[in-house]
N, C-alpha and C. Protein backbone atom coordinates (compact mmCIF):
# COMPACT_ATOMS: atom_id res chain seq x y z
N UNK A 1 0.83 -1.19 0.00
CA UNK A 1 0.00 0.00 0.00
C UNK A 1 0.87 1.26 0.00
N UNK A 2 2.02 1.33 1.18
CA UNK A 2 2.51 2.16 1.24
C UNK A 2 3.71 2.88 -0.28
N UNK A 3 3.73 1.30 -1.12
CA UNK A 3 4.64 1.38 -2.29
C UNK A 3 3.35 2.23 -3.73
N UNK A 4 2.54 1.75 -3.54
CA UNK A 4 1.62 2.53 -4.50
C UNK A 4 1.29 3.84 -3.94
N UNK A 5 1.32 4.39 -2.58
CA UNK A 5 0.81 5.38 -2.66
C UNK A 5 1.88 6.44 -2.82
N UNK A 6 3.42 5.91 -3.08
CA UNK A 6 4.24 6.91 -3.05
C UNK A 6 4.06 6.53 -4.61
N UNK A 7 4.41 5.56 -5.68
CA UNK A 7 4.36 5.70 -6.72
C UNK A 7 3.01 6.58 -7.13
N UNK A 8 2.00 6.81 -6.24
CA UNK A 8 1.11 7.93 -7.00
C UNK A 8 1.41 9.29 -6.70
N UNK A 9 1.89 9.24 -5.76
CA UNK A 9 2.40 10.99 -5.38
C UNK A 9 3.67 11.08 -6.13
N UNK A 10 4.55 10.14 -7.12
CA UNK A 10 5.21 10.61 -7.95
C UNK A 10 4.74 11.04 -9.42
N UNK A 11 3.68 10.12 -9.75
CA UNK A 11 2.91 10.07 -10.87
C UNK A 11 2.40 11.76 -10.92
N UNK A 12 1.40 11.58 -9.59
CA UNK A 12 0.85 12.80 -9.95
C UNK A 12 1.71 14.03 -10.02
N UNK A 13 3.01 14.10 -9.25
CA UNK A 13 3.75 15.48 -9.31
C UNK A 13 4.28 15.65 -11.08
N UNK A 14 4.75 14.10 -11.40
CA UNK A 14 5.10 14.51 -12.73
C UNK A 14 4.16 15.18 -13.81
N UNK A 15 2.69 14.31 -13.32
CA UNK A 15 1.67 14.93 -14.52
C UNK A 15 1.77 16.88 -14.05
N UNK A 16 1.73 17.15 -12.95
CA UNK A 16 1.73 18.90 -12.33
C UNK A 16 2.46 19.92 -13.37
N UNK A 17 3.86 18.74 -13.35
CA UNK A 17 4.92 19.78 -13.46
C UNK A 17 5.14 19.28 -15.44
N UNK A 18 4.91 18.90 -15.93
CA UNK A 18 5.28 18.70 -17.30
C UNK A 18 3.93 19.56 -18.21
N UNK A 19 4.69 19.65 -19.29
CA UNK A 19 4.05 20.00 -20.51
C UNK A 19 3.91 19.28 -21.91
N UNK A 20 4.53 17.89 -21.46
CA UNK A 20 4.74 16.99 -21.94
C UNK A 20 3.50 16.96 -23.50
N UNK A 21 4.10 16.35 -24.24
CA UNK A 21 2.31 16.42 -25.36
C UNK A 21 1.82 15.09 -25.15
N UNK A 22 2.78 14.26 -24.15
CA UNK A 22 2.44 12.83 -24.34
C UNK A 22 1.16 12.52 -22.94
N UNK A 23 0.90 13.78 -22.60
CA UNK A 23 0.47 13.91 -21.36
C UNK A 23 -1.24 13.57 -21.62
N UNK A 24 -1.97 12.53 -21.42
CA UNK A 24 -3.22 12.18 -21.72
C UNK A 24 -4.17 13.36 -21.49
N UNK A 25 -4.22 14.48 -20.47
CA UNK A 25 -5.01 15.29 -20.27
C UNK A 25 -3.76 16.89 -20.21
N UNK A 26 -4.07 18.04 -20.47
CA UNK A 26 -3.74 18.73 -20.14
C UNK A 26 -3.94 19.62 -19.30
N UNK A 27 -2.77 20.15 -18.75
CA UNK A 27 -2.54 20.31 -17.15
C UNK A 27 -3.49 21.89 -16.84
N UNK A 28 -4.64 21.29 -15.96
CA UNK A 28 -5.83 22.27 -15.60
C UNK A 28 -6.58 21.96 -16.43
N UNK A 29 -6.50 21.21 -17.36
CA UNK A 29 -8.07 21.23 -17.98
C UNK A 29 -9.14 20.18 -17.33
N UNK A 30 -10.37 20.85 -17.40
CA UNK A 30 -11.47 19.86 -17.03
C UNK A 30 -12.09 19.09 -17.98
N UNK A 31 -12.03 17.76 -18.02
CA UNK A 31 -12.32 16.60 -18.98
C UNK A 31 -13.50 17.10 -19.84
N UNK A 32 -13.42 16.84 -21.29
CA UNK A 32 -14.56 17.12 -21.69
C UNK A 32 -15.75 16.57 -21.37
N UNK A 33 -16.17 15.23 -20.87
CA UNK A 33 -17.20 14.89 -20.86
C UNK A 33 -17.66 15.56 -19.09
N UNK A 34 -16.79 16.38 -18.42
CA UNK A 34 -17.74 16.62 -16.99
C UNK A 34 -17.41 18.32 -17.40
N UNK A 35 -17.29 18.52 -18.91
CA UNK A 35 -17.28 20.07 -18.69
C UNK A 35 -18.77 20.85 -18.86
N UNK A 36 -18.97 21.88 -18.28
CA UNK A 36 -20.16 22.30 -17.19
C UNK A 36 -20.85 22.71 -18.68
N UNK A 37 -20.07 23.34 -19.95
CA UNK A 37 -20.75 23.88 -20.95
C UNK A 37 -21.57 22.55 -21.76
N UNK A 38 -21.65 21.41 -21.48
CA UNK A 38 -22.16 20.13 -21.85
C UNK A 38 -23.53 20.09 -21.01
N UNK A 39 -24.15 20.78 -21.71
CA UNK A 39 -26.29 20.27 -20.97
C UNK A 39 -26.33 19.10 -21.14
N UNK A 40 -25.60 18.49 -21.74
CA UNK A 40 -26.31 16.52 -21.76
C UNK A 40 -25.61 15.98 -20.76
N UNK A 41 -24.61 16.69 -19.91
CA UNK A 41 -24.08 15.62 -19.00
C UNK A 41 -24.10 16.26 -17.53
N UNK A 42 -24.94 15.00 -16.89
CA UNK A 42 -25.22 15.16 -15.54
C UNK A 42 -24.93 13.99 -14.47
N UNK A 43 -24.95 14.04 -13.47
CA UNK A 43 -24.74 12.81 -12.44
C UNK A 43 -25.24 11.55 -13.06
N UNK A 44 -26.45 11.21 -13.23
CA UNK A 44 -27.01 10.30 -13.88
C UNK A 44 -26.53 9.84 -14.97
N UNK A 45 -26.25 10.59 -16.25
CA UNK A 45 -25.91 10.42 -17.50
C UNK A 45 -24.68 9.53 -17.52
N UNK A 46 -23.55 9.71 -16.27
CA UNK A 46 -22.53 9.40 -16.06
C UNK A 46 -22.85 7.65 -15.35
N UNK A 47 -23.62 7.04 -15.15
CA UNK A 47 -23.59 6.13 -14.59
C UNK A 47 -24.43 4.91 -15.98
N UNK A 48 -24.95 5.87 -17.23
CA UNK A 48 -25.61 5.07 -17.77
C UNK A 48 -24.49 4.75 -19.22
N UNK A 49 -25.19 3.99 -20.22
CA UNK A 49 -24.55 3.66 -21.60
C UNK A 49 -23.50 2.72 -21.81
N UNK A 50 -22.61 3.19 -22.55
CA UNK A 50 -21.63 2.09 -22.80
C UNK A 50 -20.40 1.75 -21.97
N UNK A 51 -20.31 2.88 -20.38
CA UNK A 51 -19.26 2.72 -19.90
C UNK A 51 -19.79 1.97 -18.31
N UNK A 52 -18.89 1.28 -17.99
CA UNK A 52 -19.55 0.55 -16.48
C UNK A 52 -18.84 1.63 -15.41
N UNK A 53 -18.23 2.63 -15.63
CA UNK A 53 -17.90 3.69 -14.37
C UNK A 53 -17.36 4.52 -14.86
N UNK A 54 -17.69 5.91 -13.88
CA UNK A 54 -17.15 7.30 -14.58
C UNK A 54 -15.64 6.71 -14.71
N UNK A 55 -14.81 6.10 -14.10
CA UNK A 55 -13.31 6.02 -14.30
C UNK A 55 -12.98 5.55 -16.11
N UNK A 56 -14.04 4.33 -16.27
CA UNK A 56 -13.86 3.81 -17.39
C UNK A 56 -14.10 5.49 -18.53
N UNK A 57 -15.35 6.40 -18.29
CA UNK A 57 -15.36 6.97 -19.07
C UNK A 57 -14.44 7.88 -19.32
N UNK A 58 -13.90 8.71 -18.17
CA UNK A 58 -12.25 9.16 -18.17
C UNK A 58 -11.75 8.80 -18.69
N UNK A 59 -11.32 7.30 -18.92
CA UNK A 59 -9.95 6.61 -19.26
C UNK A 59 -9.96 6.77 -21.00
N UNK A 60 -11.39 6.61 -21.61
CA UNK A 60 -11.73 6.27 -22.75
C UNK A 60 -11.58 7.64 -23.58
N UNK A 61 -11.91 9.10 -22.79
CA UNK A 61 -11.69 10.09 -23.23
C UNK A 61 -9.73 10.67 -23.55
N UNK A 62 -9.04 9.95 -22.55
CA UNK A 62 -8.03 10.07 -22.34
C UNK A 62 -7.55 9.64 -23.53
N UNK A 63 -7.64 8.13 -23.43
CA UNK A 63 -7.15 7.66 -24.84
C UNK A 63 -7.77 8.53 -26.47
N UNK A 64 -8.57 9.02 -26.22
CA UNK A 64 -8.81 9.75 -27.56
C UNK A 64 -8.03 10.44 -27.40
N UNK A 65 -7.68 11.07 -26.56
CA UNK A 65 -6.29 12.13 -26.71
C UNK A 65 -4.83 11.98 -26.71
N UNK A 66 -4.32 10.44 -26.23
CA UNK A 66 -3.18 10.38 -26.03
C UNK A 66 -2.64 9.37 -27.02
N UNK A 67 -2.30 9.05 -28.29
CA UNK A 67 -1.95 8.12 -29.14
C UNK A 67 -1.05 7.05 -28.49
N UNK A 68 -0.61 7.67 -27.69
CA UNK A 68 0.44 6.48 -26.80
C UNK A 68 -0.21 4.93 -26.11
N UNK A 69 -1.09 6.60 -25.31
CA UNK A 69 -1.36 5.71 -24.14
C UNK A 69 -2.83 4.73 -25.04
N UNK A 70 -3.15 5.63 -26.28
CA UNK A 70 -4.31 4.44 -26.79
C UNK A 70 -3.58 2.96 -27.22
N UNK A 71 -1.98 3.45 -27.68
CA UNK A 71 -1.86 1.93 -28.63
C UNK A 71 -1.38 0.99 -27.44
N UNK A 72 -0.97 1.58 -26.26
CA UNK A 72 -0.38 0.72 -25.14
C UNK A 72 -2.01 -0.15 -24.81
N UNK A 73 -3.13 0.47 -24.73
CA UNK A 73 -4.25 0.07 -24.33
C UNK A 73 -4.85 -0.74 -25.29
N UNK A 74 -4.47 -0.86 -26.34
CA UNK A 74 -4.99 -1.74 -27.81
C UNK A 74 -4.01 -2.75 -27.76
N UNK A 75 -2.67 -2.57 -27.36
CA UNK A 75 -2.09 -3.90 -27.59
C UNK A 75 -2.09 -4.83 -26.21
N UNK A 76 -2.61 -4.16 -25.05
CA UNK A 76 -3.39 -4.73 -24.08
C UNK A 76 -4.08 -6.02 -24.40
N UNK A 77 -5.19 -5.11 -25.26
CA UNK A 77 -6.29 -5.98 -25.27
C UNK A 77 -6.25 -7.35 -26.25
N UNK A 78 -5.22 -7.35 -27.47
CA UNK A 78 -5.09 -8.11 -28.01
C UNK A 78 -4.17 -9.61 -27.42
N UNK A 79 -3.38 -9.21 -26.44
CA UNK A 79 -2.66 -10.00 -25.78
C UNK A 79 -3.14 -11.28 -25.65
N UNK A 80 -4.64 -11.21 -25.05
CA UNK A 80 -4.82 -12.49 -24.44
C UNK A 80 -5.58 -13.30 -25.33
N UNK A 81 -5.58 -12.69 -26.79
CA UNK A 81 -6.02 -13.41 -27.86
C UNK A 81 -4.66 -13.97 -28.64
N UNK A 82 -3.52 -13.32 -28.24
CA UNK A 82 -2.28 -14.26 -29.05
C UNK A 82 -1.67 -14.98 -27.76
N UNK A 83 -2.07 -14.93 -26.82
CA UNK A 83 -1.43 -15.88 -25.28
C UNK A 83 -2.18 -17.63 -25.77
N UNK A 84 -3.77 -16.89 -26.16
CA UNK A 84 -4.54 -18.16 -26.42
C UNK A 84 -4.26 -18.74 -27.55
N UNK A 85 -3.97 -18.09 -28.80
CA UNK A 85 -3.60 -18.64 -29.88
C UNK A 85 -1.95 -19.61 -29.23
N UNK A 86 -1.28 -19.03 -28.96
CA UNK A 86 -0.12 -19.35 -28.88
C UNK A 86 0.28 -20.58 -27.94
N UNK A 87 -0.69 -20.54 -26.86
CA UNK A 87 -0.35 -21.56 -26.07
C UNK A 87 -1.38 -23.03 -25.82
N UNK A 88 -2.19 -22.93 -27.17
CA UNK A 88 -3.61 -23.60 -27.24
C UNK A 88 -2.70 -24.91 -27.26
N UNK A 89 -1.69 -25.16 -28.59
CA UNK A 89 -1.15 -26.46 -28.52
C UNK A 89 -0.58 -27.07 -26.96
N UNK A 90 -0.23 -26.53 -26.24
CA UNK A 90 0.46 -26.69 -24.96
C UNK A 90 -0.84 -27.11 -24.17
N UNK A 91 -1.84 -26.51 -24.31
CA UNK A 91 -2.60 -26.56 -23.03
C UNK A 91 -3.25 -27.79 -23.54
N UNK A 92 -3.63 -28.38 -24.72
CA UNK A 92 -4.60 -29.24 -25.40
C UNK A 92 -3.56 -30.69 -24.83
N UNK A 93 -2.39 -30.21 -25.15
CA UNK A 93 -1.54 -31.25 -25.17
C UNK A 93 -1.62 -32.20 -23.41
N UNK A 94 -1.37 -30.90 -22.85
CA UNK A 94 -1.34 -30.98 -21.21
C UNK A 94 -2.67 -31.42 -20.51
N UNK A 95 -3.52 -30.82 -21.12
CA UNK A 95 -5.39 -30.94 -20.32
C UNK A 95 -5.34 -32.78 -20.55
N UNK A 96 -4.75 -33.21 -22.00
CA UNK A 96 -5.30 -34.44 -22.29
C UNK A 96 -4.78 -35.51 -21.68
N UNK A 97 -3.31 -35.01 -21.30
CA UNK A 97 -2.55 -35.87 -20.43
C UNK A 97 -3.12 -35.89 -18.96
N UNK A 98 -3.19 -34.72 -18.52
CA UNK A 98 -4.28 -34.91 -16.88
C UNK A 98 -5.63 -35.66 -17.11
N UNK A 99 -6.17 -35.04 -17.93
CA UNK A 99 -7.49 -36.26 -18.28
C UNK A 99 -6.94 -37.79 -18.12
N UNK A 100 -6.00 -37.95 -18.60
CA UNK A 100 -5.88 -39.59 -19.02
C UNK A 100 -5.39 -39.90 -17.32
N UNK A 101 -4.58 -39.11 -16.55
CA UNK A 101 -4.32 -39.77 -15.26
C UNK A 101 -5.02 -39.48 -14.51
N UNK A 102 -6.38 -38.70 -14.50
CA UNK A 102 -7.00 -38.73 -13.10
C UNK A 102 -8.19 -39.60 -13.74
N UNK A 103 -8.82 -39.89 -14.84
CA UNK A 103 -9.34 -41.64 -15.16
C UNK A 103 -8.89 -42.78 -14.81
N UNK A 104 -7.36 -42.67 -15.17
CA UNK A 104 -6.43 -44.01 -15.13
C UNK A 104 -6.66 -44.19 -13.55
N UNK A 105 -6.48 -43.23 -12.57
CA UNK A 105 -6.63 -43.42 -11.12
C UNK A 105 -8.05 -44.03 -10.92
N UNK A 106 -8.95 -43.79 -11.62
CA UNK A 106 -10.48 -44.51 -11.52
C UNK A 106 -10.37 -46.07 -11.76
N UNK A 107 -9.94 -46.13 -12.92
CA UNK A 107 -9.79 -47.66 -13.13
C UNK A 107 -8.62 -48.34 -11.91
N UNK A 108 -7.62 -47.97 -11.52
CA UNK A 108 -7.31 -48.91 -10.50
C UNK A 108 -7.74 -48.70 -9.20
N UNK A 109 -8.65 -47.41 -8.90
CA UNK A 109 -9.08 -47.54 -7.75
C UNK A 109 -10.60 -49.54 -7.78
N UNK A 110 -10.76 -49.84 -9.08
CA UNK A 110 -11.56 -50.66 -9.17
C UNK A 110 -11.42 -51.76 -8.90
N UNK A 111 -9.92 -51.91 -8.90
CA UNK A 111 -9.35 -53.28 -8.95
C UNK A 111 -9.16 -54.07 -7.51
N UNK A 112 -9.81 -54.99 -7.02
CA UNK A 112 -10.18 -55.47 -5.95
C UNK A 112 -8.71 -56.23 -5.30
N UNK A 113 -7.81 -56.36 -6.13
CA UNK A 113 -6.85 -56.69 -5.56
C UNK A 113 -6.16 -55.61 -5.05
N UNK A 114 -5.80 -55.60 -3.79
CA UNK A 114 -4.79 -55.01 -3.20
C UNK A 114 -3.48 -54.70 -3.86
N UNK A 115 -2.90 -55.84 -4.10
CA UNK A 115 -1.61 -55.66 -4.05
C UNK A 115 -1.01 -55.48 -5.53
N UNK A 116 -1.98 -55.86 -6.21
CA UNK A 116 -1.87 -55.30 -7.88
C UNK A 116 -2.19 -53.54 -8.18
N UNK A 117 -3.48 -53.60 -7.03
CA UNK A 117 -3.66 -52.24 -6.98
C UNK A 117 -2.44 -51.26 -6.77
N UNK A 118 -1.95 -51.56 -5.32
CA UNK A 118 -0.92 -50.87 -5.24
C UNK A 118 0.43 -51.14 -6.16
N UNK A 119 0.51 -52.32 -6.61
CA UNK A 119 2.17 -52.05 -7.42
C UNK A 119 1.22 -51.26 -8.81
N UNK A 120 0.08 -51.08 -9.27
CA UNK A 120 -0.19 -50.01 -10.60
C UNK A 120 -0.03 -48.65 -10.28
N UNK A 121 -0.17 -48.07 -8.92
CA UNK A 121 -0.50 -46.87 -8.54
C UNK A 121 1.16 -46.43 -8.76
N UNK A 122 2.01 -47.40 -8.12
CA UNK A 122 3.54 -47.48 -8.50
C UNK A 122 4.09 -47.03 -9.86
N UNK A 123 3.76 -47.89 -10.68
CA UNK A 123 4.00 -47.96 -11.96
C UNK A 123 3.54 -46.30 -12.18
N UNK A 124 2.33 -45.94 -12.32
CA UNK A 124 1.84 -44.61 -13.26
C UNK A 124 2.51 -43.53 -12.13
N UNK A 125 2.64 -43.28 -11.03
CA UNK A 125 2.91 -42.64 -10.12
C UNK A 125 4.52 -42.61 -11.04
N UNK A 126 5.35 -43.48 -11.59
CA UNK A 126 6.24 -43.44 -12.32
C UNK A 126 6.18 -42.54 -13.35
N UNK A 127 5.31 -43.07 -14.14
CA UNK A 127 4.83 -42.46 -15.53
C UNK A 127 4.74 -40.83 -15.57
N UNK A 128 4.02 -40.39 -14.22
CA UNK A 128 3.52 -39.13 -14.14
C UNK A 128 5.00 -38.56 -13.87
N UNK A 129 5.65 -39.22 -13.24
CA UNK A 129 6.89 -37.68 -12.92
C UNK A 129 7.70 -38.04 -13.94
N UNK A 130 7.71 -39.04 -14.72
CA UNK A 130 8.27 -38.89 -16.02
C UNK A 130 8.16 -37.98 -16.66
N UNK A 131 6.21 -37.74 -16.95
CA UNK A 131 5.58 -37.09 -17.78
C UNK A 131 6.23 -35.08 -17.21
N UNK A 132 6.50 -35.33 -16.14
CA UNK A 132 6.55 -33.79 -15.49
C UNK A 132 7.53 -33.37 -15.91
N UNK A 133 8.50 -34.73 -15.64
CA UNK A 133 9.80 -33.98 -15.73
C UNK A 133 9.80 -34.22 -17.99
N UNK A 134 9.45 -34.29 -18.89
CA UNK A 134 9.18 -33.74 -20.28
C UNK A 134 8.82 -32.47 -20.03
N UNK A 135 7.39 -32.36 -19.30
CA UNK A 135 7.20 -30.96 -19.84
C UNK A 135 7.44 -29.59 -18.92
N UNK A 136 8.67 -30.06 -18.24
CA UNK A 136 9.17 -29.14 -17.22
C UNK A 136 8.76 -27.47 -18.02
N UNK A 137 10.03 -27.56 -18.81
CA UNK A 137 9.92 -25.95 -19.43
C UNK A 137 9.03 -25.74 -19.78
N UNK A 138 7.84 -26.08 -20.41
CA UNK A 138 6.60 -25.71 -21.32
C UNK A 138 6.02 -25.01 -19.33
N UNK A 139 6.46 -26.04 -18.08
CA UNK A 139 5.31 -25.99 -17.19
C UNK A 139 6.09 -24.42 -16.72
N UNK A 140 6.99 -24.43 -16.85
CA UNK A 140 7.69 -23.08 -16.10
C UNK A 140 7.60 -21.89 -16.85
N UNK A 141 7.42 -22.39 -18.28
CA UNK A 141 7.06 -21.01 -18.95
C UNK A 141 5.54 -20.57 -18.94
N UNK A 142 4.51 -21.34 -18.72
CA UNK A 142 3.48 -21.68 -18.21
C UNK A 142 3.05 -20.61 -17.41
N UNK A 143 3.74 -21.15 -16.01
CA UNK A 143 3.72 -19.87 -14.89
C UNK A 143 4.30 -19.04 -14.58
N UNK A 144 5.26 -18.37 -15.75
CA UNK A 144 5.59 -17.47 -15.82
C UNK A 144 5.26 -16.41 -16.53
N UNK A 145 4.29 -16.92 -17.38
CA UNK A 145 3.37 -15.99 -18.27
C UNK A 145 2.52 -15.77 -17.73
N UNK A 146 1.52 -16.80 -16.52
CA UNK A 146 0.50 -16.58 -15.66
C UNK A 146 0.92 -15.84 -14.90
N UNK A 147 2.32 -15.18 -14.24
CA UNK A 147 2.27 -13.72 -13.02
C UNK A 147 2.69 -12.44 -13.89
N UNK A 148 3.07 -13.06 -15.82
CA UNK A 148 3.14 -11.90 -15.88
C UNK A 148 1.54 -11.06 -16.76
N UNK A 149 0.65 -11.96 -17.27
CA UNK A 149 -0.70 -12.08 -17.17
C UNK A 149 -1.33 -10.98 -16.25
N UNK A 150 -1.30 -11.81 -15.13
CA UNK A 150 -1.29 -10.89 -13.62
C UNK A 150 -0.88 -9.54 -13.13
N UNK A 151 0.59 -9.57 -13.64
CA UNK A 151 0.71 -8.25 -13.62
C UNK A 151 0.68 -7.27 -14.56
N UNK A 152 0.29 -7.67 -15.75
CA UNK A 152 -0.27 -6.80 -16.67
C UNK A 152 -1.53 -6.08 -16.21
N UNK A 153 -2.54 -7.27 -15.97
CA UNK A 153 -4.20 -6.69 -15.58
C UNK A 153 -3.66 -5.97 -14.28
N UNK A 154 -2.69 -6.05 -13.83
CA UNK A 154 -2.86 -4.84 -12.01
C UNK A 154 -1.82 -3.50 -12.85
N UNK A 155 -1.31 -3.32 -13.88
CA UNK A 155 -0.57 -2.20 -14.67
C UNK A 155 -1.79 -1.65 -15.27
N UNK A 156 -2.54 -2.12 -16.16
CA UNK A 156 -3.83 -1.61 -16.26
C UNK A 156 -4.44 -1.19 -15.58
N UNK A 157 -4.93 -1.46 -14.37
CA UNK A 157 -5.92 -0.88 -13.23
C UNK A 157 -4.68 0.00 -12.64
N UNK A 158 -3.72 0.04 -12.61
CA UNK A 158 -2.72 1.30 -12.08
C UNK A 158 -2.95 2.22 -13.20
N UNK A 159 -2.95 1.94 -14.19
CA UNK A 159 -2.94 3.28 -15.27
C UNK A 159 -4.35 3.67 -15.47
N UNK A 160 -5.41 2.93 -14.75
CA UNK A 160 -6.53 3.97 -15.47
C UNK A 160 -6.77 4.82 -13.89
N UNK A 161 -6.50 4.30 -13.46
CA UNK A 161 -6.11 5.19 -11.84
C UNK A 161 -5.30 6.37 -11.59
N UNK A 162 -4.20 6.52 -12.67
CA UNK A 162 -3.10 7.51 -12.90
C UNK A 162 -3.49 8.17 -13.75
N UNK A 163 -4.33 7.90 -14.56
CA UNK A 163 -4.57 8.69 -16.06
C UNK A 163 -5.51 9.55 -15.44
N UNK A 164 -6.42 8.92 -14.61
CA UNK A 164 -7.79 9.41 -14.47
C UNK A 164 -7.77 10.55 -13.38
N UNK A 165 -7.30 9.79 -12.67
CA UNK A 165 -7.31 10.83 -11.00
C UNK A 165 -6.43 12.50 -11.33
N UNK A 166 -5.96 12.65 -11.95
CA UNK A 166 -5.53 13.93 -12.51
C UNK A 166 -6.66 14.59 -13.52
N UNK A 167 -7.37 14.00 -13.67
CA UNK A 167 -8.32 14.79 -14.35
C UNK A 167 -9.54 15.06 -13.57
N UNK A 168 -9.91 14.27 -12.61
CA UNK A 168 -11.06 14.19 -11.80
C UNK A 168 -10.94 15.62 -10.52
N UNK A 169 -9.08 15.41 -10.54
CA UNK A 169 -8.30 16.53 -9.90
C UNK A 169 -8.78 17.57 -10.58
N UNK A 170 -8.50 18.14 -11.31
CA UNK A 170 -9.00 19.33 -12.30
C UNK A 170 -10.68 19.35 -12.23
N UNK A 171 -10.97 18.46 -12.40
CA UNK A 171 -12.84 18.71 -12.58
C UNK A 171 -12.75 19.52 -11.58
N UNK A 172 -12.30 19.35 -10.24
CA UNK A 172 -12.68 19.54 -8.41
C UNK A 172 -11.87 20.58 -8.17
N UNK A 173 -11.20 21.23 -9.18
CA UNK A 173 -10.19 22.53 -8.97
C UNK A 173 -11.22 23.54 -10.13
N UNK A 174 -11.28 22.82 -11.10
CA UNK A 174 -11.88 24.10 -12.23
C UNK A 174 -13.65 24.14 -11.39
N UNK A 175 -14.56 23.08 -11.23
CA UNK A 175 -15.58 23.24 -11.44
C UNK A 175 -16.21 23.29 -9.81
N UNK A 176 -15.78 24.09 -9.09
CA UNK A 176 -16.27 23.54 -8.07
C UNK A 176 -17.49 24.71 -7.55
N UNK A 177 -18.69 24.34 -7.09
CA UNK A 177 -19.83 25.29 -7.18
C UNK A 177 -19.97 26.34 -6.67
N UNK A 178 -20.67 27.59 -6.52
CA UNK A 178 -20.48 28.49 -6.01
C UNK A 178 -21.39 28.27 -5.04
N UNK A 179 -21.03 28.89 -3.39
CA UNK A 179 -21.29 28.93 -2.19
C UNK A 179 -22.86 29.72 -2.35
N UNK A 180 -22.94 30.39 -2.79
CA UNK A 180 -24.64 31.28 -2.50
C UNK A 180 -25.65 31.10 -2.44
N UNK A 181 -25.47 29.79 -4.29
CA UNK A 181 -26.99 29.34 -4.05
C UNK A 181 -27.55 28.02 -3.37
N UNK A 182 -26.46 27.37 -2.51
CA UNK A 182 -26.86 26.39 -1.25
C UNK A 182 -27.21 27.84 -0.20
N UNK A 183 -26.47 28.36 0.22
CA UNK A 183 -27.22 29.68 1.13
C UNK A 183 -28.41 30.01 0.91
N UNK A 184 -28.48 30.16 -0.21
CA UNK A 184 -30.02 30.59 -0.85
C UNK A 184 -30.86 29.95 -0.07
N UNK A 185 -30.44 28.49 -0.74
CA UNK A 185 -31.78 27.61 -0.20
C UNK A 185 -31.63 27.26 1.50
N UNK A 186 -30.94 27.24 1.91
CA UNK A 186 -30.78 27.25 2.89
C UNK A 186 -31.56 28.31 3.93
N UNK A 187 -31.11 29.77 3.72
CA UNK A 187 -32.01 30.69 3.70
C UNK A 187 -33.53 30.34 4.20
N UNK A 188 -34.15 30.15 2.65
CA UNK A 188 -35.17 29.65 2.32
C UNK A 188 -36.21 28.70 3.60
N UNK A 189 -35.39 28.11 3.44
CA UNK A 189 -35.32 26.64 4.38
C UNK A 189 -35.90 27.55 6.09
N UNK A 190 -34.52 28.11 6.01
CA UNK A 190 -34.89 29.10 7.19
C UNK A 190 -36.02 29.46 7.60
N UNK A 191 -36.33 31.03 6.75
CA UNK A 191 -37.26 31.76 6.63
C UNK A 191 -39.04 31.02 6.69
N UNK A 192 -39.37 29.86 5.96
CA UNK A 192 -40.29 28.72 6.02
C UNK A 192 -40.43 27.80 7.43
N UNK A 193 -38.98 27.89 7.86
CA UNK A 193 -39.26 27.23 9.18
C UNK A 193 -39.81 28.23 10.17
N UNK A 194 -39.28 29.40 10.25
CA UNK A 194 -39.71 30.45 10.84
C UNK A 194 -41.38 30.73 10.89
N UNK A 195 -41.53 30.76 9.76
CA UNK A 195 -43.10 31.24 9.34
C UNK A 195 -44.19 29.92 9.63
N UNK A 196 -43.33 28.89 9.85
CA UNK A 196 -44.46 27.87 9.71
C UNK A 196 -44.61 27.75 11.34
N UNK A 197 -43.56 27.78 12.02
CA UNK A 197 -43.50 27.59 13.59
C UNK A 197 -44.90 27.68 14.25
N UNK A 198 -45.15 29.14 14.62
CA UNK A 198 -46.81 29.52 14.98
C UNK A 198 -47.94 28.61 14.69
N UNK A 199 -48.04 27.76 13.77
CA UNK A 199 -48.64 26.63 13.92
C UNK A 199 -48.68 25.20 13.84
N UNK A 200 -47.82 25.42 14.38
CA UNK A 200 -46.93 23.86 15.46
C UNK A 200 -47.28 23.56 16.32
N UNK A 201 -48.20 24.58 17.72
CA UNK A 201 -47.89 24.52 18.72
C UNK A 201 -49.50 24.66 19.01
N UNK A 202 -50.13 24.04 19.76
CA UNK A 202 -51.24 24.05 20.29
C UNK A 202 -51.14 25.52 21.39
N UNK A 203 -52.52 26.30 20.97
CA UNK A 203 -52.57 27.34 21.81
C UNK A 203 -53.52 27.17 23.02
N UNK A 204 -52.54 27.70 24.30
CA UNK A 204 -53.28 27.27 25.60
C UNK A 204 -54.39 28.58 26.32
C-alpha cells in the first residue's frame, strides 16, 4: 500500500509539473465529458450507456487524446487473444494428459486386488513424474506468463487510476460550485421554518 501510494504521489507530481504532449489530459483542464458547458451531461448520464464507471469513461476520453497511451491500451487488449492462440497447442496437449491420469486413477481404484492395486499406482505414479519432468519448461514457462498475465491486468488498473485521477483533480479545482446558491436555499429553508413555527404549537 505504502509502495503505490508513493508511486502515485510521484505520478501525480510529474503529470503537475510537465508540458509533456504525451500527457493524456492537459494540465488544468477539465475533462470534456464533466465540462459544465455540456447540458447533456449530468450525475445520472454518467452512470448510464456504454461505460460501467465514470473512471472507465475518463480513461476512454483520455485515450482519444493520447496516441500512446491508446496503442499501449490496444495492444493490451489483443494479448490475451495471441497468449490463447499461442499456447492452445500446450494446453490441449497438457489438459489431455491430466485427463488420461485422473481416469487411469479410476480404473485402478476398481481393482479389488490389493496388491496389484498398489504395485499399478507405482508404476503410473512413475509415468507421471516422467511425464513432469518432459514438460518441465513448457510448465515453467506456463507460470511465468500466468504472473506476468497478472501483472499486466494490475498495470492496467494502475494506469486507469493515474490517467484518471488527474483529471477528476482538475474537474474539483476548475468546477467547483459556487457557495450562495446552497445559502439561498438554505435561507429559504430558514425563513419557512420560521413562518411555519406559529402553527406547530397548540394554543393554551
Amino acid at each position: 500500500m505504502k509502495r503505490v501510494y508513493q508511486i502515485l504521489l510521484i505520478t501525480m507530481a510529474a503529470i503537475s509539473c510537465t508540458n509533456n504532449e504525451k500527457a493524456a489530459i492537459k494540465e488544468n483542464e477539465t475533462p470534456d465529458v464533466l465540462a459544465e458547458d455540456k447540458s447533456d451531461i449530468n450525475y445520472s448520464s454518467l452512470k448510464r450507456g456504454k461505460y460501467s464507471s465514470i473512471v472507465e469513461q475518463l480513461y476512454s476520453e483520455a485515450l482519444e487524446k493520447n496516441k500512446e497511451l491508446n496503442e499501449i491500451n490496444e495492444d493490451i487488449s489483443k494479448i490475451s487473444s495471441i497468449q490463447n492462440d499461442k499456447m492452445e497447442e500446450y494446453r490441449k496437449y497438457n489438459g489431455i494428459n491430466q485427463e488420461y491420469w485422473n481416469s487411469i486413477n479410476i480404473y485402478i481404484a476398481s481393482i479389488n486386488d490389493s496388491t496389484t492395486q498398489n504395485e499399478l499406482k507405482t508404476i503410473i505414479t512413475d509415468f507421471k513424474i516422467k511425464y513432469k519432468s518432459r514438460i518441465a519448461p513448457l510448465s515453467i514457462l506456463d507460470t511465468q506468463i500466468t504472473k506476468r498475465e497478472l501483472l499486466l491486468r494490475d498495470q492496467q488498473t494502475l494506469m486507469k487510476i493515474f490517467v484518471t485521477l488527474p483529471m477528476i483533480l482538475n474537474y474539483q479545482e476548475n468546477e467547483l460550485p459556487e457557495i450562495a446558491p446552497l445559502n439561498k436555499v438554505k435561507t429559504l429553508y430558514d425563513t419557512l421554518i420560521e413562518r411555519a413555527e406559529p402553527y406547530t404549537k397548540l394554543e393554551k
